[in-house]
Protein backbone atom coordinates (compact mmCIF):
# COMPACT_ATOMS: atom_id res chain seq x y z
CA UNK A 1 -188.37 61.71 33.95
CA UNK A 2 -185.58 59.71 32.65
CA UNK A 3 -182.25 60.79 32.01
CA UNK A 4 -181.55 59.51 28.15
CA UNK A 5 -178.76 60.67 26.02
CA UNK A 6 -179.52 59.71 22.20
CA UNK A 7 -176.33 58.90 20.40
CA UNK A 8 -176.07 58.88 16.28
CA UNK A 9 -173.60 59.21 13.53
CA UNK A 10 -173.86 60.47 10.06
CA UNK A 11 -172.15 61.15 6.69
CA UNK A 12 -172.79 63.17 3.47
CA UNK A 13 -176.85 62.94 3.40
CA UNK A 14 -177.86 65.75 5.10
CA UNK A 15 -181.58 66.44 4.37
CA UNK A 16 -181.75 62.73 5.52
CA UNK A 17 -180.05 63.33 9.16
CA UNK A 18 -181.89 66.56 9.33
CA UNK A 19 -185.29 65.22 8.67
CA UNK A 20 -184.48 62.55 10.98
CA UNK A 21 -183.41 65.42 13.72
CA UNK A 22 -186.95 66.98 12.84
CA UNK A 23 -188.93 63.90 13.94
CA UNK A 24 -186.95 63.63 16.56
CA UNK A 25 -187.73 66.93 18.38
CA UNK A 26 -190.79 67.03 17.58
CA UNK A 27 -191.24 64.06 19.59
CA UNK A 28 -188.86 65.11 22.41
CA UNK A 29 -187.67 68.26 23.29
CA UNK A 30 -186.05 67.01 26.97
CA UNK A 31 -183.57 64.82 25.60
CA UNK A 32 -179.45 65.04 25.02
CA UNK A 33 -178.32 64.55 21.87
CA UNK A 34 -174.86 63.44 20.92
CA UNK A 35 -174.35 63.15 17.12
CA UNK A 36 -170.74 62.40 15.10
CA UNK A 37 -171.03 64.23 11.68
CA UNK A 38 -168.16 62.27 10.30
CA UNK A 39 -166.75 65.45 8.19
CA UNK A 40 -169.54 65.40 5.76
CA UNK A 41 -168.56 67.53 2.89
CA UNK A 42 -172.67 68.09 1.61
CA UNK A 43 -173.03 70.86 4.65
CA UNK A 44 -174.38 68.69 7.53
CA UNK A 45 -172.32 69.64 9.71
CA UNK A 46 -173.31 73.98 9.21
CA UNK A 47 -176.97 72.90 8.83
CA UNK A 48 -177.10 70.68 12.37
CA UNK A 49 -175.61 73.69 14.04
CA UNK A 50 -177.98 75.74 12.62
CA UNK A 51 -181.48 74.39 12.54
CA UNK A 52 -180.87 72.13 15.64
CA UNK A 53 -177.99 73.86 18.22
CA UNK A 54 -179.01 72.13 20.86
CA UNK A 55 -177.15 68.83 19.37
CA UNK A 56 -173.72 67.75 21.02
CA UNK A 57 -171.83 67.72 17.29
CA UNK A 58 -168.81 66.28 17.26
CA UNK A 59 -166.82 66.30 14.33
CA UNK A 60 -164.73 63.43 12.47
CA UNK A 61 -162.13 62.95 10.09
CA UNK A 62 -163.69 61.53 7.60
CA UNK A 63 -162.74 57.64 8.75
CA UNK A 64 -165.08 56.53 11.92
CA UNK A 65 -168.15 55.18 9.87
CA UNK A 66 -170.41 53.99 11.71
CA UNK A 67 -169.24 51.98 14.76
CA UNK A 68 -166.81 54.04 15.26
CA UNK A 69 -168.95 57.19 15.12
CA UNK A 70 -171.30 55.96 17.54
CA UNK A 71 -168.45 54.85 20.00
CA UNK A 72 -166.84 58.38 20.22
CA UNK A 73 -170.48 59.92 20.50
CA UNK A 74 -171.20 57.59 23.39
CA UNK A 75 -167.81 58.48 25.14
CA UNK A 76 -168.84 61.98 25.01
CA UNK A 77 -172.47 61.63 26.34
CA UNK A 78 -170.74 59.83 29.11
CA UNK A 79 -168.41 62.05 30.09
CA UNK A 80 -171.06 64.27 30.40
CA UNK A 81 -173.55 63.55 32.53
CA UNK A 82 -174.01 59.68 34.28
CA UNK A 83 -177.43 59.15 31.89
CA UNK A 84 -180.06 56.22 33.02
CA UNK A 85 -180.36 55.23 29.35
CA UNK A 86 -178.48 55.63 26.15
CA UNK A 87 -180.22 55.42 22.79
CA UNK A 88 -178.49 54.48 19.59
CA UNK A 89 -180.35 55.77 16.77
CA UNK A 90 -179.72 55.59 13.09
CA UNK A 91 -180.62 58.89 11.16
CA UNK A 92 -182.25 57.04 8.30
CA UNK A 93 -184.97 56.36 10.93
CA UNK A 94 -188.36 58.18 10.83
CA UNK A 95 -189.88 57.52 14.26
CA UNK A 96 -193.78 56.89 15.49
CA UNK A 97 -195.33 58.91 18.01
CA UNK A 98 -195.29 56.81 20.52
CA UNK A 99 -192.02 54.89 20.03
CA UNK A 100 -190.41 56.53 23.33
CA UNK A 101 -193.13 55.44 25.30
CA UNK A 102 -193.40 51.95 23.70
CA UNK A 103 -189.24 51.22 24.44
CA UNK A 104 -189.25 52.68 27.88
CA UNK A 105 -192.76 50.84 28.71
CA UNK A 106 -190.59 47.53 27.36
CA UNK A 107 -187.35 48.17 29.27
CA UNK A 108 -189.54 48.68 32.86
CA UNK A 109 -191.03 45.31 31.82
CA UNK A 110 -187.39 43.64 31.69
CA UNK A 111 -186.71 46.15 35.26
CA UNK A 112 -184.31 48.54 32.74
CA UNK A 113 -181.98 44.80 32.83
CA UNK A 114 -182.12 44.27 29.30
CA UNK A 115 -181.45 45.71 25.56
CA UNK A 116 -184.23 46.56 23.97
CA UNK A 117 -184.38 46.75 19.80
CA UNK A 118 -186.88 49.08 18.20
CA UNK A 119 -188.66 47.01 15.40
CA UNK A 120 -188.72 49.36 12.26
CA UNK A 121 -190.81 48.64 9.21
CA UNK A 122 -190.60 50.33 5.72
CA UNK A 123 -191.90 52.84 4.92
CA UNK A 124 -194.85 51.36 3.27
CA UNK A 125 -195.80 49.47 6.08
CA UNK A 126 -196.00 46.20 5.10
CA UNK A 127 -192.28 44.27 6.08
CA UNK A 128 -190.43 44.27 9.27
CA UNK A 129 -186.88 44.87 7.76
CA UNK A 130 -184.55 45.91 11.44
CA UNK A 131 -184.71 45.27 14.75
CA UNK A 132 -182.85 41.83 14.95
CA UNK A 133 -183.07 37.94 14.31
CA UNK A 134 -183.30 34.96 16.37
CA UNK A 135 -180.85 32.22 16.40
CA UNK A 136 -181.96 30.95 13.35
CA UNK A 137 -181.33 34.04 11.20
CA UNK A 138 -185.02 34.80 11.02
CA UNK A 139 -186.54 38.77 11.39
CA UNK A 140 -188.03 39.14 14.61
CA UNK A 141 -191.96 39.44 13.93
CA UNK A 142 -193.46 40.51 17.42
CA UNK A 143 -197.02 40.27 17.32
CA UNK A 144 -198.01 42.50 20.27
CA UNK A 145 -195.50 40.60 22.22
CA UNK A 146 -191.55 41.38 23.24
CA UNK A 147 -189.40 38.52 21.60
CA UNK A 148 -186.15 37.55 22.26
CA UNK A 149 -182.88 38.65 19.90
CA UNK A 150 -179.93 36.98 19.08
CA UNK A 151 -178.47 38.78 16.35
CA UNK A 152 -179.45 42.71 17.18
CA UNK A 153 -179.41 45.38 14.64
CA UNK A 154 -179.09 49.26 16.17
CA UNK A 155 -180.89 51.20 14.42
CA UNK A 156 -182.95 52.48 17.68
CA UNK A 157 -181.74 50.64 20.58
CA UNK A 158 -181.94 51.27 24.30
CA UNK A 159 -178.64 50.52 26.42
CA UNK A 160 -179.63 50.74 30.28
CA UNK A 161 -177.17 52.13 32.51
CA UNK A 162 -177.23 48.55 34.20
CA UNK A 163 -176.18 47.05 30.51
CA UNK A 164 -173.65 49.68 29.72
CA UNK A 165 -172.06 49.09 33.21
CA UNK A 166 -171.67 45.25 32.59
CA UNK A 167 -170.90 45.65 28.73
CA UNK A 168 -169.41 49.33 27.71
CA UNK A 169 -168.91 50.39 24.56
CA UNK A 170 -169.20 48.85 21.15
CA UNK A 171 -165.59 47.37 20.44
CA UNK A 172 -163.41 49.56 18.78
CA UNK A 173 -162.02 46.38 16.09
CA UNK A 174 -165.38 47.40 14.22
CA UNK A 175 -165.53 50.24 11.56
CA UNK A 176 -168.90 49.98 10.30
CA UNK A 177 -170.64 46.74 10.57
CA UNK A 178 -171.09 43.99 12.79
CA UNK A 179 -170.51 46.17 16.12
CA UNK A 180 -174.06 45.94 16.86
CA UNK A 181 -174.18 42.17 16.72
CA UNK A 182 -171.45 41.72 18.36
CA UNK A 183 -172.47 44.14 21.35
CA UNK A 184 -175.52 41.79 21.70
CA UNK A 185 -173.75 38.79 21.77
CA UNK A 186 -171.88 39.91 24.38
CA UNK A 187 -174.74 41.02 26.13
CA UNK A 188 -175.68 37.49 26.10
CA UNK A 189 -172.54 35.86 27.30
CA UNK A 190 -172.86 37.96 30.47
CA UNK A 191 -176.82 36.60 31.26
CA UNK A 192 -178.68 39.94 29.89
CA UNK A 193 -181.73 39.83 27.62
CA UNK A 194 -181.75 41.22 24.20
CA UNK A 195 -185.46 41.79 23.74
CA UNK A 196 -187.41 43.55 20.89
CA UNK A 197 -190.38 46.26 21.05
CA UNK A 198 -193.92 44.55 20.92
CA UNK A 199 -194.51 46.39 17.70
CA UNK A 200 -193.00 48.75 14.91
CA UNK A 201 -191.99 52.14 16.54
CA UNK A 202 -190.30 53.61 13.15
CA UNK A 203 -189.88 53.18 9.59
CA UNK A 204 -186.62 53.42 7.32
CA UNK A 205 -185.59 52.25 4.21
CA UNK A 206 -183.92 48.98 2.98
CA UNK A 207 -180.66 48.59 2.72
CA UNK A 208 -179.78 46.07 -0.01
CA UNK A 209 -175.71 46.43 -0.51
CA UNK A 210 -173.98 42.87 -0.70
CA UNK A 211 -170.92 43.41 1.51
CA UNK A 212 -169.11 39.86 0.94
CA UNK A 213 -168.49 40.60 -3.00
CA UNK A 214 -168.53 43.58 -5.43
CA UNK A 215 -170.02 42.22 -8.68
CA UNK A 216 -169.00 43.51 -11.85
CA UNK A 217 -165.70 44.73 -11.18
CA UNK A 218 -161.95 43.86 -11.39
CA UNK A 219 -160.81 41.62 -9.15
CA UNK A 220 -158.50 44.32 -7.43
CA UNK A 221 -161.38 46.22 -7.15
CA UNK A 222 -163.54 43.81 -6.09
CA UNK A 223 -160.60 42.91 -3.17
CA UNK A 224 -160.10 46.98 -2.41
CA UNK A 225 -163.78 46.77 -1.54
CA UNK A 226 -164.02 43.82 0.29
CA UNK A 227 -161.50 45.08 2.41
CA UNK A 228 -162.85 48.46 2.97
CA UNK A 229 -165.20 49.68 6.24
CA UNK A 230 -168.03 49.40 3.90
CA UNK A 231 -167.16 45.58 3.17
CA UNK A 232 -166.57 42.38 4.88
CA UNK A 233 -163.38 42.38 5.92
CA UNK A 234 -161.61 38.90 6.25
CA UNK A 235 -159.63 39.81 9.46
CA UNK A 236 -162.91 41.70 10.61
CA UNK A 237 -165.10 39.19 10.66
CA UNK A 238 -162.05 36.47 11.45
CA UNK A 239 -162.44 38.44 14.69
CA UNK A 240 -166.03 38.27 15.28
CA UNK A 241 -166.54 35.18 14.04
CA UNK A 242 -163.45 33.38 16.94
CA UNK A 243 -164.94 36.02 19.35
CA UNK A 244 -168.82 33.88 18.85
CA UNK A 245 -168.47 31.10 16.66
CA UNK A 246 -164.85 29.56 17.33
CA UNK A 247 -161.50 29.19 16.04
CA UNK A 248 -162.88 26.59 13.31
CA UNK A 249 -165.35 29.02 12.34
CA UNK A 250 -163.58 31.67 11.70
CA UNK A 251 -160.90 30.06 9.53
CA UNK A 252 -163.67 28.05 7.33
CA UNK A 253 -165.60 31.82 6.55
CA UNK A 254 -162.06 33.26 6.06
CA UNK A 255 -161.42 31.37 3.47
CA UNK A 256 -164.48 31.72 1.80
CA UNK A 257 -164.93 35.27 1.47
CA UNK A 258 -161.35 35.05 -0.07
CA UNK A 259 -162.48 32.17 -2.44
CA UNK A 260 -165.77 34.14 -3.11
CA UNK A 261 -163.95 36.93 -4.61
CA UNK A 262 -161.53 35.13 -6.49
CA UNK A 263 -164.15 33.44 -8.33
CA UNK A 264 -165.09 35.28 -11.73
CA UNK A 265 -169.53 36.55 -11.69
CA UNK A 266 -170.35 34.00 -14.28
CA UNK A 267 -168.84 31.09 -11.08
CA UNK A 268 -170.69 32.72 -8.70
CA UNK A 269 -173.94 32.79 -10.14
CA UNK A 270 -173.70 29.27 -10.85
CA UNK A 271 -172.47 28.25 -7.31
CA UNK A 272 -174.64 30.60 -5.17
CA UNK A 273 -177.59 31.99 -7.69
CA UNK A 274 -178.20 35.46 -6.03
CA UNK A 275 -177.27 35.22 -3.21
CA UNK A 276 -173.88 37.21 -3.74
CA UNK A 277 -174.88 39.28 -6.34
């Protein structure tokens, strides 16, 4: 049996983490769990502990988010025990049957060398939404076949041992977003696979928010957001961006997120249609 320790974070929708939880166990019962309730004020936290004690909680302050959240479970899981696999998995996800079997069978294919991506569908069905995109920005489609990332989402992703050895933990410089994507580029620098599952092993829903601009709004507000965990921070993604994409690169998207904010709705709809809306 393999030694797995599933890692999540959450904040303020309980009956969604705890549904999530449900699914969970009553797939797998053998399993560690490590889960950051980031000092949900809804009752997550009292509800975990009582419906599902055998969780690891760990509770925040109230300012991890998501990156973050999964970094600190992660340090905890191993500190614990030295696990063969860890598992990030958002809570929003409502997992198949037989995804365990279908992301272990995948990471024995790849000799437990690689990080493997869980495709997840919504709930209807019909649209691969997560899992990750190829170099071209495209949604990975599988087809029955394991396809190769570039850009990986982690919403249920296995981390070997062999991975976490070479790579660690997500970096810290990310609050919320981009940590994943980073962590596979990285991955990638250092000659190890990103790979996805050969099919859907979950569904979840869509998640539409527009992170470069807050439409509508004042432009301090509009700047309060960007700059937020929940946004697209300049410096952030200055950061990533040198980190992957160069010096250049990094300067050039600097300055447009800060010129894409400036700009009053009306501008932007003319300049970019929808596309920041």
């Amino acid at each position: 049996m393999n030694n797995i320790a599933v890692l999540l974070t959450c904040f303020n929708r309980k009956q969604i983490t705890l549904r999530c939880l449900n699914h969970f166990f009553q797939l797998r019962n053998d399993i560690d769990v490590f889960l950051v309730d980031d000092n949900s004020s809804d009752g997550t936290y009292s509800a975990i502990k009582e419906h599902f004690p055998q969780v690891n909680i760990i509770k925040g302050k109230g300012d991890l988010f998501w990156c973050r959240g999964m970094n600190i479970a992660w340090k905890h899981a191993s500190e614990k025990n030295k696990y063969d696999f860890f598992l990030w998995l958002n809570d929003d996800v409502i997992l198949y049957k037989d995804a365990f079997e279908e992301i272990l069978k995948c990471s024995e294919i790849k000799e437990h060398k690689a990080i493997v991506s869980g495709v997840i569908e919504n709930h209807d069905k019909n649209k691969i939404i997560y899992g990750g995109f190829d170099e071209n920005k495209n949604i990975i489609i599988p087809k029955g076949i394991m396809k190769s990332i570039t850009f990986l989402n982690g919403n249920f992703v296995l981390i070997p041992r062999f991975v976490f050895e070479k790579i660690g933990f997500m970096d810290k410089v990310f609050h919320h977003d981009l940590g994943d994507v980073d962590y596979g580029l990285r991955a990638i620098k250092k000659g190890i696979q990103v790979m996805s599952t050969t099919k859907p092993i979950g569904s979840c829903g869509v998640n539409n928010i527009c992170r470069v601009r807050l439409n509508n709004s004042t432009l301090l507000k509009r700047f309060k957001r960007l700059y937020s965990p929940l946004g697209s921070n300049p410096n952030i993604n200055f950061y990533y961006r040198k980190q992957h994409k160069g010096i250049l690169n990094a300067a050039v998207y600097y300055l447009f997120l800060i010129f894409l904010n400036i700009i009053p709705d009306k501008l932007n709809t003319v300049l970019f249609k929808q596309k920041y809306t």
